[in-house]
PDB file of N, CA and C in Angstrom:
ATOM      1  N   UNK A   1       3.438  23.376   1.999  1.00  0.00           N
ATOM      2  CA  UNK A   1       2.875  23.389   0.675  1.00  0.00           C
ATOM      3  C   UNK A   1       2.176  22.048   0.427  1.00  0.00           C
ATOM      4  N   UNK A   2       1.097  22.008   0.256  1.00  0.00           N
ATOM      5  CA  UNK A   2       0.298  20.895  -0.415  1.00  0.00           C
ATOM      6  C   UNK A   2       1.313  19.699  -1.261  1.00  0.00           C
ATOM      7  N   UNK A   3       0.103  18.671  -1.240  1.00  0.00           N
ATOM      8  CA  UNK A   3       0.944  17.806  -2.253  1.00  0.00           C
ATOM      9  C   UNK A   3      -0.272  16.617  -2.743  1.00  0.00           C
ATOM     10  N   UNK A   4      -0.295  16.295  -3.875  1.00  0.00           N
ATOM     11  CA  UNK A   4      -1.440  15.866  -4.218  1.00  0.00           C
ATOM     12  C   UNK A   4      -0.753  14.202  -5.166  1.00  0.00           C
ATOM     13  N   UNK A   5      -1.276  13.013  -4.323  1.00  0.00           N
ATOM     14  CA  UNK A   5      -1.767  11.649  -4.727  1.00  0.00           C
ATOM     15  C   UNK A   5      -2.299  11.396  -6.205  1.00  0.00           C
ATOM     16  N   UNK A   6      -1.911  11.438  -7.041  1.00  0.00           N
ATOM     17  CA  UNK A   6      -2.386  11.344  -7.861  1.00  0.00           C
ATOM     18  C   UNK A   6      -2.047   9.831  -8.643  1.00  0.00           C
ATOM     19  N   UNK A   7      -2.990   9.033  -9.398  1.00  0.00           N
ATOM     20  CA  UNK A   7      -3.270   7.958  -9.527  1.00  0.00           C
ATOM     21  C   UNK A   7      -4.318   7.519 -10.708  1.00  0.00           C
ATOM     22  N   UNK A   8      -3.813   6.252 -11.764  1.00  0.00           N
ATOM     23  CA  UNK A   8      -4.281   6.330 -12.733  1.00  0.00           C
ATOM     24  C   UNK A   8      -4.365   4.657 -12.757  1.00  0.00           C
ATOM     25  N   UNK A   9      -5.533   4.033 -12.434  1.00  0.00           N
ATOM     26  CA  UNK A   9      -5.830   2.414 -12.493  1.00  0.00           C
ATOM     27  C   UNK A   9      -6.619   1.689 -13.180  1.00  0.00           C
ATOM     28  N   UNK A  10      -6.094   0.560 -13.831  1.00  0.00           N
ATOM     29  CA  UNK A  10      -7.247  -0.424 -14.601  1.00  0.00           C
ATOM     30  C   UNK A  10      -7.038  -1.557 -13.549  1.00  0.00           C
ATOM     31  N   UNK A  11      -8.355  -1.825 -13.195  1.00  0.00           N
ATOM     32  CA  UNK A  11      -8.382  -3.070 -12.595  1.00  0.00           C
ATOM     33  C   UNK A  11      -8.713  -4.344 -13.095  1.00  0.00           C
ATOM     34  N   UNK A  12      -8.049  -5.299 -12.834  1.00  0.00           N
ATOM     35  CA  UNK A  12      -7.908  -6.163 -13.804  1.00  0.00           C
ATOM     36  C   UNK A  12      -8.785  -7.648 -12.686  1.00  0.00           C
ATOM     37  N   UNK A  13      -8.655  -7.301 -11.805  1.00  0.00           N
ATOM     38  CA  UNK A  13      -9.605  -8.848 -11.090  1.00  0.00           C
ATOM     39  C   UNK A  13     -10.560  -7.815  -9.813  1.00  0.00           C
ATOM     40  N   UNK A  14     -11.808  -7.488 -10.073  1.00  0.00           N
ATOM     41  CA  UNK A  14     -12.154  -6.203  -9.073  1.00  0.00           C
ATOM     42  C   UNK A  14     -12.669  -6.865  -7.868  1.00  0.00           C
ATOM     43  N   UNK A  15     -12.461  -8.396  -7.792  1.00  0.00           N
ATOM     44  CA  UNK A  15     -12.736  -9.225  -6.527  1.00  0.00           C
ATOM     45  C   UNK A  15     -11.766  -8.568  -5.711  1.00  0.00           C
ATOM     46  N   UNK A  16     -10.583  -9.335  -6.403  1.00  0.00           N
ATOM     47  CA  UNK A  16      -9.528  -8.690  -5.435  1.00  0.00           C
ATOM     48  C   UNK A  16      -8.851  -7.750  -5.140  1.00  0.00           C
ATOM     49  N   UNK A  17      -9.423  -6.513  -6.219  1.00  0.00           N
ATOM     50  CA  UNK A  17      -8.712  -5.048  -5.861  1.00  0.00           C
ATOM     51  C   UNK A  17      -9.969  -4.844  -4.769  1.00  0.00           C
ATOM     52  N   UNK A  18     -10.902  -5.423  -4.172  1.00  0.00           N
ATOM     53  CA  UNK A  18     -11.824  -4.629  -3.237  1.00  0.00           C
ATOM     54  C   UNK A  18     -11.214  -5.138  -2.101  1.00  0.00           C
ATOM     55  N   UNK A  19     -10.202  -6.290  -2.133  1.00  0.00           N
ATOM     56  CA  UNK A  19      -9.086  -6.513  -0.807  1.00  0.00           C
ATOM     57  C   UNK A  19      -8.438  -5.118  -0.895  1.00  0.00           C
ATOM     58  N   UNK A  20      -7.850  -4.561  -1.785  1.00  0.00           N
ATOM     59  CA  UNK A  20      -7.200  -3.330  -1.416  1.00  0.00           C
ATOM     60  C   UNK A  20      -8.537  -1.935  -0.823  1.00  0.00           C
ATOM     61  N   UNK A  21      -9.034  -1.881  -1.670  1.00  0.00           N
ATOM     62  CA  UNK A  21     -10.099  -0.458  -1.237  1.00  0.00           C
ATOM     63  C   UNK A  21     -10.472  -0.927   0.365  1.00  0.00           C
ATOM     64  N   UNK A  22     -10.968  -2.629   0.976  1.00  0.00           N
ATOM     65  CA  UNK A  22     -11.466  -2.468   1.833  1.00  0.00           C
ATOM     66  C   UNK A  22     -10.413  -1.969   3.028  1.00  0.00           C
ATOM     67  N   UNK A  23      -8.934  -1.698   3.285  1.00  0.00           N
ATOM     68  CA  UNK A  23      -8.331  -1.512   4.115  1.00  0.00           C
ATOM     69  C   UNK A  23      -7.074   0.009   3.886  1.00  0.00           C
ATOM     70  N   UNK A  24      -7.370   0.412   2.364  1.00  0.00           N
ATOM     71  CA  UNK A  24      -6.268   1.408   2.454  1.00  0.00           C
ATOM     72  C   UNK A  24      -7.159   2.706   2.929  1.00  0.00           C
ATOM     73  N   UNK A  25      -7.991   2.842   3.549  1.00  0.00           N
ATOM     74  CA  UNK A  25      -8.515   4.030   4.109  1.00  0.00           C
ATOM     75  C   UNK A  25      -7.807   4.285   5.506  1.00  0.00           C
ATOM     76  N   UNK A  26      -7.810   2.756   6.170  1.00  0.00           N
ATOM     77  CA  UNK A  26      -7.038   3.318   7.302  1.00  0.00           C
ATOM     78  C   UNK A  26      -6.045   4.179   7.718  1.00  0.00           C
ATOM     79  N   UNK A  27      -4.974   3.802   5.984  1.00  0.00           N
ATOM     80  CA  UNK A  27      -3.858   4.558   5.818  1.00  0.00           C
ATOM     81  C   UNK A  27      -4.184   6.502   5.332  1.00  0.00           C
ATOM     82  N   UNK A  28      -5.154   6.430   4.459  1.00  0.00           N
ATOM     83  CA  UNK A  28      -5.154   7.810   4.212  1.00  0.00           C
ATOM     84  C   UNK A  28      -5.625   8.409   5.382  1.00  0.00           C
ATOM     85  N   UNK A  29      -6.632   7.757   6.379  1.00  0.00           N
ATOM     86  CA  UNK A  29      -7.388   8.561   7.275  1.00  0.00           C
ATOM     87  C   UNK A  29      -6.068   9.053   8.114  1.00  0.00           C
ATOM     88  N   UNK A  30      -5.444   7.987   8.882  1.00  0.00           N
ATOM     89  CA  UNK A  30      -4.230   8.368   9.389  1.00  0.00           C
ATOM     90  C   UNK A  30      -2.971   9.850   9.073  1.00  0.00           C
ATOM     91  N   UNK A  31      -3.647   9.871   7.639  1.00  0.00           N
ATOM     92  CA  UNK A  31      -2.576  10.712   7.036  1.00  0.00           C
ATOM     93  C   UNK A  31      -2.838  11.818   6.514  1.00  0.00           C
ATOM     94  N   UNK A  32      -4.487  11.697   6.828  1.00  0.00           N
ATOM     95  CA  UNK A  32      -5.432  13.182   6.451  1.00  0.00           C
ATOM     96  C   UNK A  32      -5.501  13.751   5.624  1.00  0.00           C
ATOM     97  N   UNK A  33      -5.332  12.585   4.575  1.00  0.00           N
ATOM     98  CA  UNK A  33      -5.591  12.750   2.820  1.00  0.00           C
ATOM     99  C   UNK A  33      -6.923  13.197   2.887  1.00  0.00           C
ATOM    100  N   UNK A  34      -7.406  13.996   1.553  1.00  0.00           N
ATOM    101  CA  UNK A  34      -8.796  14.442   1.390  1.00  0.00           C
ATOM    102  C   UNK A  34      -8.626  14.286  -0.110  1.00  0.00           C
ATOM    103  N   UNK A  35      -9.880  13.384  -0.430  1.00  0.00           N
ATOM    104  CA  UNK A  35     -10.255  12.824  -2.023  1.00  0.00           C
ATOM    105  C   UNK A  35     -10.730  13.904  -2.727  1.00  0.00           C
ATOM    106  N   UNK A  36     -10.338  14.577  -3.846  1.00  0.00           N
ATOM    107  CA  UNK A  36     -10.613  15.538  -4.464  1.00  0.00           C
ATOM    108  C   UNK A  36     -11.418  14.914  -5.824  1.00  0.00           C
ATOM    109  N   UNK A  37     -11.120  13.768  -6.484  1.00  0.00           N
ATOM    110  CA  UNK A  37     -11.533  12.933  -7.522  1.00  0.00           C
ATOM    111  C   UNK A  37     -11.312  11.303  -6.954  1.00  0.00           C
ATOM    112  N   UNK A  38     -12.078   9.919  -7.636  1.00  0.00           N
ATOM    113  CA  UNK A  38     -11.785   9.463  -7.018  1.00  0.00           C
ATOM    114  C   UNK A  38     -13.206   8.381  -8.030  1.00  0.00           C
ATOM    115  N   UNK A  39     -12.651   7.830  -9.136  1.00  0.00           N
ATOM    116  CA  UNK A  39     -13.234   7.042 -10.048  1.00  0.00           C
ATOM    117  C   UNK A  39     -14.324   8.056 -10.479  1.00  0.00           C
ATOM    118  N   UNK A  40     -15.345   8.141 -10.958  1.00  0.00           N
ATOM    119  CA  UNK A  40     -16.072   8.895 -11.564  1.00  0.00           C
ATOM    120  C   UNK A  40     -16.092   8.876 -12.654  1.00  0.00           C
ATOM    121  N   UNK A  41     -16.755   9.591 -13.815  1.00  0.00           N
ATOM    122  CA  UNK A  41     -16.771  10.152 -15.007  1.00  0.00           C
ATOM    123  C   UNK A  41     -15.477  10.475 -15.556  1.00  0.00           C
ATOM    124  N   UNK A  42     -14.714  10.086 -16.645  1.00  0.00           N
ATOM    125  CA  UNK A  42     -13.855  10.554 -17.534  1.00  0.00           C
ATOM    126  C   UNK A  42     -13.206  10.936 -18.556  1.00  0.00           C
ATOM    127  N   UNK A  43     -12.603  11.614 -19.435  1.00  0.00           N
ATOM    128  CA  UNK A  43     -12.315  11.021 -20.643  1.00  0.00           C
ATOM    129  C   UNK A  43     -10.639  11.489 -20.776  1.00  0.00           C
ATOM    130  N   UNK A  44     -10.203  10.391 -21.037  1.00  0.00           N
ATOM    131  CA  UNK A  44      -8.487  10.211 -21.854  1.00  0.00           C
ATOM    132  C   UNK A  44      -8.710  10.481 -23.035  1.00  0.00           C
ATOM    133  N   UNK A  45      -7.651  12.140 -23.206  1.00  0.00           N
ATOM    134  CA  UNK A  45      -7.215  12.241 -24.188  1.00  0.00           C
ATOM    135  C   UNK A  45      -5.843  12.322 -24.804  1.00  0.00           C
ATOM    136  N   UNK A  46      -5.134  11.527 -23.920  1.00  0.00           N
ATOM    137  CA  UNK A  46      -4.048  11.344 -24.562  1.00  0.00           C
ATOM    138  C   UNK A  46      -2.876  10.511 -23.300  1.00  0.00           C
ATOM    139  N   UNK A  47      -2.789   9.629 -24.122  1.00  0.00           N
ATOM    140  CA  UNK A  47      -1.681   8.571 -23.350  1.00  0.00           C
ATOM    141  C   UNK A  47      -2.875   7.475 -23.741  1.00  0.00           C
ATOM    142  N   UNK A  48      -2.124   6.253 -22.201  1.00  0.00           N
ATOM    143  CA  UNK A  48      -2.985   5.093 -21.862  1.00  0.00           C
ATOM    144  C   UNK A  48      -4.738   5.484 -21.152  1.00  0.00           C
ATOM    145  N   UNK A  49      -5.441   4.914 -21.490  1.00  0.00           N
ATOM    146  CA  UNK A  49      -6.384   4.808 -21.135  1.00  0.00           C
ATOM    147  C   UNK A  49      -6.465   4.099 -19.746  1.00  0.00           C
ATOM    148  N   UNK A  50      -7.045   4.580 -18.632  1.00  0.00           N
ATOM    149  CA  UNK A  50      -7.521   3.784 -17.544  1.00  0.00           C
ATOM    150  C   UNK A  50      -8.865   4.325 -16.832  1.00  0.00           C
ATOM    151  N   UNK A  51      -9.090   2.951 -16.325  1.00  0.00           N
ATOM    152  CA  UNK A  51     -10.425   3.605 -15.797  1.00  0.00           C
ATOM    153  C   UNK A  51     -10.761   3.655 -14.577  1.00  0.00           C
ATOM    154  N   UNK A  52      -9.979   4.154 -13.994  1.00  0.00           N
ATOM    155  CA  UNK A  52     -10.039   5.137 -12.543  1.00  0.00           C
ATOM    156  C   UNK A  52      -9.008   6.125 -12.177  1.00  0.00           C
ATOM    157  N   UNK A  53      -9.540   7.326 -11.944  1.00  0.00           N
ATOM    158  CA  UNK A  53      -8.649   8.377 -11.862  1.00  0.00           C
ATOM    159  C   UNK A  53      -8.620   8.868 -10.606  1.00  0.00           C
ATOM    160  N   UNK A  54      -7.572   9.333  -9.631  1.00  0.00           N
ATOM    161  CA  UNK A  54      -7.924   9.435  -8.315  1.00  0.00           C
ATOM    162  C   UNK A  54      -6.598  10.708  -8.189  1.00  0.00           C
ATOM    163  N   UNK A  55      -7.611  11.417  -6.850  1.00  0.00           N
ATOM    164  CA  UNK A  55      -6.571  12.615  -6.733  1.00  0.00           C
ATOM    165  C   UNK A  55      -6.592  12.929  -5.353  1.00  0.00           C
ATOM    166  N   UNK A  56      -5.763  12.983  -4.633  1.00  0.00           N
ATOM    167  CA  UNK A  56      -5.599  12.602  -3.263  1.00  0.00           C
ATOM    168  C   UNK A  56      -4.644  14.043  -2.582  1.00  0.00           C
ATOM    169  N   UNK A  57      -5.294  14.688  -1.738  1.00  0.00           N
ATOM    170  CA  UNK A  57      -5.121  16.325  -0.924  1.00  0.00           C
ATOM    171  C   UNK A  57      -4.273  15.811  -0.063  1.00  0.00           C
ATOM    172  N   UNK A  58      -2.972  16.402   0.404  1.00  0.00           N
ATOM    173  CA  UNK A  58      -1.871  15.762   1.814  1.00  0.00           C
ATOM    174  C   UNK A  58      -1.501  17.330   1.863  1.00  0.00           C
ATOM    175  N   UNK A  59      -1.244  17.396   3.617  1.00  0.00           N
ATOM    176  CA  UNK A  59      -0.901  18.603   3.897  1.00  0.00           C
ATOM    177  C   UNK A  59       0.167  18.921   3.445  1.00  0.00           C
ATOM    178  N   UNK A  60       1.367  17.948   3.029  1.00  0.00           N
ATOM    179  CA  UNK A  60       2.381  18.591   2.264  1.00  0.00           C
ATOM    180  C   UNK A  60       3.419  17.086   1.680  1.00  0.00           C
ATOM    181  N   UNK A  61       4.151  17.050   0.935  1.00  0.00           N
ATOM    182  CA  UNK A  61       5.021  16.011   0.263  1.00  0.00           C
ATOM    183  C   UNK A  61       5.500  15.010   1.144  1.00  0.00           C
ATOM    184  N   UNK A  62       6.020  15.384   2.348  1.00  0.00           N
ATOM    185  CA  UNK A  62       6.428  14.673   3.582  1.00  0.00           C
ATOM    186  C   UNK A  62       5.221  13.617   3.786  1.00  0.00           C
ATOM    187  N   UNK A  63       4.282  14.267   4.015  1.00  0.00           N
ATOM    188  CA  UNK A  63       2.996  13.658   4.805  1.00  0.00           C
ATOM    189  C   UNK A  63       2.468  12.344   3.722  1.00  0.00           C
ATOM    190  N   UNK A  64       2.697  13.209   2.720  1.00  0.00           N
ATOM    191  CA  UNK A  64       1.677  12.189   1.172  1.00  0.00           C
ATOM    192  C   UNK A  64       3.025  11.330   1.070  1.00  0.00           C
ATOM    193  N   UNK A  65       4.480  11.029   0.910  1.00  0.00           N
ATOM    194  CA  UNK A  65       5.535  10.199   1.128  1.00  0.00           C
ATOM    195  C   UNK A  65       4.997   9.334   2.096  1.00  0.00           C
ATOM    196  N   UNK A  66       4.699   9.651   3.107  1.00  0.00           N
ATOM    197  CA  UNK A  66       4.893   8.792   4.549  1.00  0.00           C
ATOM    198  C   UNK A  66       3.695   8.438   4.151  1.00  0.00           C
ATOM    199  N   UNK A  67       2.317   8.127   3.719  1.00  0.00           N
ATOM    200  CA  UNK A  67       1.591   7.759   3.669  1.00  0.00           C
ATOM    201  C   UNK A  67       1.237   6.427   2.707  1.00  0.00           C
ATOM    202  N   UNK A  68       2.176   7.074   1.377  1.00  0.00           N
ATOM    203  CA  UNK A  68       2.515   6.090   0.927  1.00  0.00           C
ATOM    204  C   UNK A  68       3.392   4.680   1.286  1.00  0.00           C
ATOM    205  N   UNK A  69       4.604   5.425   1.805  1.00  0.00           N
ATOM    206  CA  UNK A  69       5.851   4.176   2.658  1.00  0.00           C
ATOM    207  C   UNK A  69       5.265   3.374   3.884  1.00  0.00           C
ATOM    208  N   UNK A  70       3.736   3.971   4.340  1.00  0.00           N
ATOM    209  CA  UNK A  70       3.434   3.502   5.801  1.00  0.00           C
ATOM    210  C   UNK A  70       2.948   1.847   5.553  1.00  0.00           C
ATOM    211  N   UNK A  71       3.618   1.120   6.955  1.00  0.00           N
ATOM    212  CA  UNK A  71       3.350  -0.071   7.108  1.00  0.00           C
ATOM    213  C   UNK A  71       1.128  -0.055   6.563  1.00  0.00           C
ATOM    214  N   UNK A  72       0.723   0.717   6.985  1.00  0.00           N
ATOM    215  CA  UNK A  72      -0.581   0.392   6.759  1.00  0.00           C
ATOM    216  C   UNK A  72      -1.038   0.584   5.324  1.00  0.00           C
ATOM    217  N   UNK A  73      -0.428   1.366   4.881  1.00  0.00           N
ATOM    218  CA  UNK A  73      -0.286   1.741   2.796  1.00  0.00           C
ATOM    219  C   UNK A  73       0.207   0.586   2.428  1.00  0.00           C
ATOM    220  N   UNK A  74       1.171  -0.167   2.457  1.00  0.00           N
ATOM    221  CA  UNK A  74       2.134  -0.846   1.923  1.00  0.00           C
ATOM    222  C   UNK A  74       1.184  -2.296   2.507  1.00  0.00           C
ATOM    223  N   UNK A  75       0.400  -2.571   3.591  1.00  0.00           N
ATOM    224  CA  UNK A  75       0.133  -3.954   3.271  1.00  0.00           C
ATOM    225  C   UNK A  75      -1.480  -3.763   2.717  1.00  0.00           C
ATOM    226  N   UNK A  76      -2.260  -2.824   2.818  1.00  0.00           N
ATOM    227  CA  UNK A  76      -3.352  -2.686   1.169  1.00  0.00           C
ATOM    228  C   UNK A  76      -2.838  -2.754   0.190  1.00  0.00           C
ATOM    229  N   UNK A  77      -1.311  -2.111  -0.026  1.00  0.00           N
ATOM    230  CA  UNK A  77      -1.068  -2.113  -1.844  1.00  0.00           C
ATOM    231  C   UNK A  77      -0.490  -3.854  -1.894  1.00  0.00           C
ATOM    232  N   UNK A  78      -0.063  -4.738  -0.594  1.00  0.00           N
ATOM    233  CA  UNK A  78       0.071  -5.797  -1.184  1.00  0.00           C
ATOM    234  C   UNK A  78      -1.389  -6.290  -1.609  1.00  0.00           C
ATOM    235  N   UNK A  79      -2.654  -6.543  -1.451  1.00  0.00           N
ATOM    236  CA  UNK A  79      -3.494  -6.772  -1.722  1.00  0.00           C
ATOM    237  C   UNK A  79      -3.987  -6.776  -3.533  1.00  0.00           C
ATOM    238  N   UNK A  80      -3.295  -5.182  -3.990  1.00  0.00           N
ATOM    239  CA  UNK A  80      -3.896  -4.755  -5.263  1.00  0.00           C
ATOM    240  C   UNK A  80      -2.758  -5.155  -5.962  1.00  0.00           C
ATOM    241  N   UNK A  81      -1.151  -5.666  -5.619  1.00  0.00           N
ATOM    242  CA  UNK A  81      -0.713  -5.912  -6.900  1.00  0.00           C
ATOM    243  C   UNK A  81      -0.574  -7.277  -7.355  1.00  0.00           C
ATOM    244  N   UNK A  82      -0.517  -7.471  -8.751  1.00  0.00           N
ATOM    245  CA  UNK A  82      -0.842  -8.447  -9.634  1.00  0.00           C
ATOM    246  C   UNK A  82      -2.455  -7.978 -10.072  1.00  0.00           C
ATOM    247  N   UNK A  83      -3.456  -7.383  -9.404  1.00  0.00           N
ATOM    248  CA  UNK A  83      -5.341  -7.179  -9.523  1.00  0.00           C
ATOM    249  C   UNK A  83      -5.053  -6.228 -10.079  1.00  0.00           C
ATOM    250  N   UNK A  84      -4.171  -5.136 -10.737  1.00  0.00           N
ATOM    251  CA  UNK A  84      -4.679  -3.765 -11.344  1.00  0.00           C
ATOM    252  C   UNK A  84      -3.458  -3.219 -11.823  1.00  0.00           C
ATOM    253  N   UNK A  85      -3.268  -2.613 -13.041  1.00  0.00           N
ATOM    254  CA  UNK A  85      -2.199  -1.915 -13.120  1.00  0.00           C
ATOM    255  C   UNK A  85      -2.221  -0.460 -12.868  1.00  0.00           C
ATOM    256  N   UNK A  86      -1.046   0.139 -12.176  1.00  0.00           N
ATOM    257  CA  UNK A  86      -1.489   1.687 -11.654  1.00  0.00           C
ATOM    258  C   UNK A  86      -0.386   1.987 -11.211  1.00  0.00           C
ATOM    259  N   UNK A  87      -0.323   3.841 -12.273  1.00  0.00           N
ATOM    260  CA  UNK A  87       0.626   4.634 -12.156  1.00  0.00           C
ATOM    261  C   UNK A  87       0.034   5.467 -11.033  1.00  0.00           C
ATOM    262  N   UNK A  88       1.032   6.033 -10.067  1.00  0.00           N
ATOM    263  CA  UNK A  88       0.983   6.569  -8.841  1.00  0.00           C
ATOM    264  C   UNK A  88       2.215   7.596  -8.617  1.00  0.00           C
ATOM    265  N   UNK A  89       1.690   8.850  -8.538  1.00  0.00           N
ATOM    266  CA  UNK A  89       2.603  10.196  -8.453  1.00  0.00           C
ATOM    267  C   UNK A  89       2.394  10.359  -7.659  1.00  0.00           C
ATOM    268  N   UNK A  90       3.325  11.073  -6.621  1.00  0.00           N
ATOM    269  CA  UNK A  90       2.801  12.736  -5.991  1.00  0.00           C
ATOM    270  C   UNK A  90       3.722  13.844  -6.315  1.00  0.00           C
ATOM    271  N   UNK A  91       2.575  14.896  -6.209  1.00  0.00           N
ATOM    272  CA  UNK A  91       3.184  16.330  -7.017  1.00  0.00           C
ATOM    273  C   UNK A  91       2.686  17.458  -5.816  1.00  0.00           C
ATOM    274  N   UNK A  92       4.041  17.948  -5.962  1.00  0.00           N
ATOM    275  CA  UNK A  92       3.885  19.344  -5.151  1.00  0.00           C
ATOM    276  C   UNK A  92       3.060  20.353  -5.579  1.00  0.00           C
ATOM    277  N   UNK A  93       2.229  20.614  -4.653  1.00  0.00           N
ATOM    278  CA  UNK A  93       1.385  22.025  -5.148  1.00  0.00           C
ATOM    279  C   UNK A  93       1.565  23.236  -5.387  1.00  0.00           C
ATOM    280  N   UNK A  94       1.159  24.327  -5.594  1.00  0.00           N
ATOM    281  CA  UNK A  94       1.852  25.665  -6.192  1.00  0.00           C
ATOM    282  C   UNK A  94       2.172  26.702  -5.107  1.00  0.00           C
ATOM    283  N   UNK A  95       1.894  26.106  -3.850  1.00  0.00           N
ATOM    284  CA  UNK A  95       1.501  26.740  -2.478  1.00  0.00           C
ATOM    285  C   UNK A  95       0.751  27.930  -2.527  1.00  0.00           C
ATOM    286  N   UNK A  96       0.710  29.513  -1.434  1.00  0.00           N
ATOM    287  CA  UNK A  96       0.020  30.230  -1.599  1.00  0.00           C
ATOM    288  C   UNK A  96      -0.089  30.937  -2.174  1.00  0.00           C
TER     289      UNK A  96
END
């Protein structure tokens, strides 16, 4: 069953959140995430406001876990914290 990355960021120094963007691809490619959304156009209607919204395809919860916990995830996200604040889910999909 699917499982979907989902992610809600204000970046707060975008020098140094582009230390994170320039190296966490390695990790999704590895993990055969597919970007479904991914900053663009938005509008919040309800909660916090942020301004990047990202939605991230994993073949299933296992895969999108391990992608997150992976040594190559984990030293991009050292890059972005303190540069951005950002809530980060993953949610199981409805399967077939």
């Amino acid at each position: 069953m699917t499982a979907f990355w989902i992610a809600h960021v204000k970046v707060l120094d975008p020098a140094k959140y582009k230390d994170y963007t320039d190296i966490a691809p390695q990790a999704y490619k590895k993990f055969g995430a597919v970007f479904l959304a991914r900053g663009g156009a938005s509008q919040v209607l309800e909660g916090e406001s942020f301004e990047r919204h990202v939605v991230i395809e994993f073949s299933d919860m296992q895969t999108a876990l391990a992608c997150y916990h992976s040594p190559e995830y984990q030293a991009a996200k050292s890059k972005r914290d303190g540069h951005c604040i950002a809530h980060v889910s993953i949610v199981e999909g409805l399967g077939d």
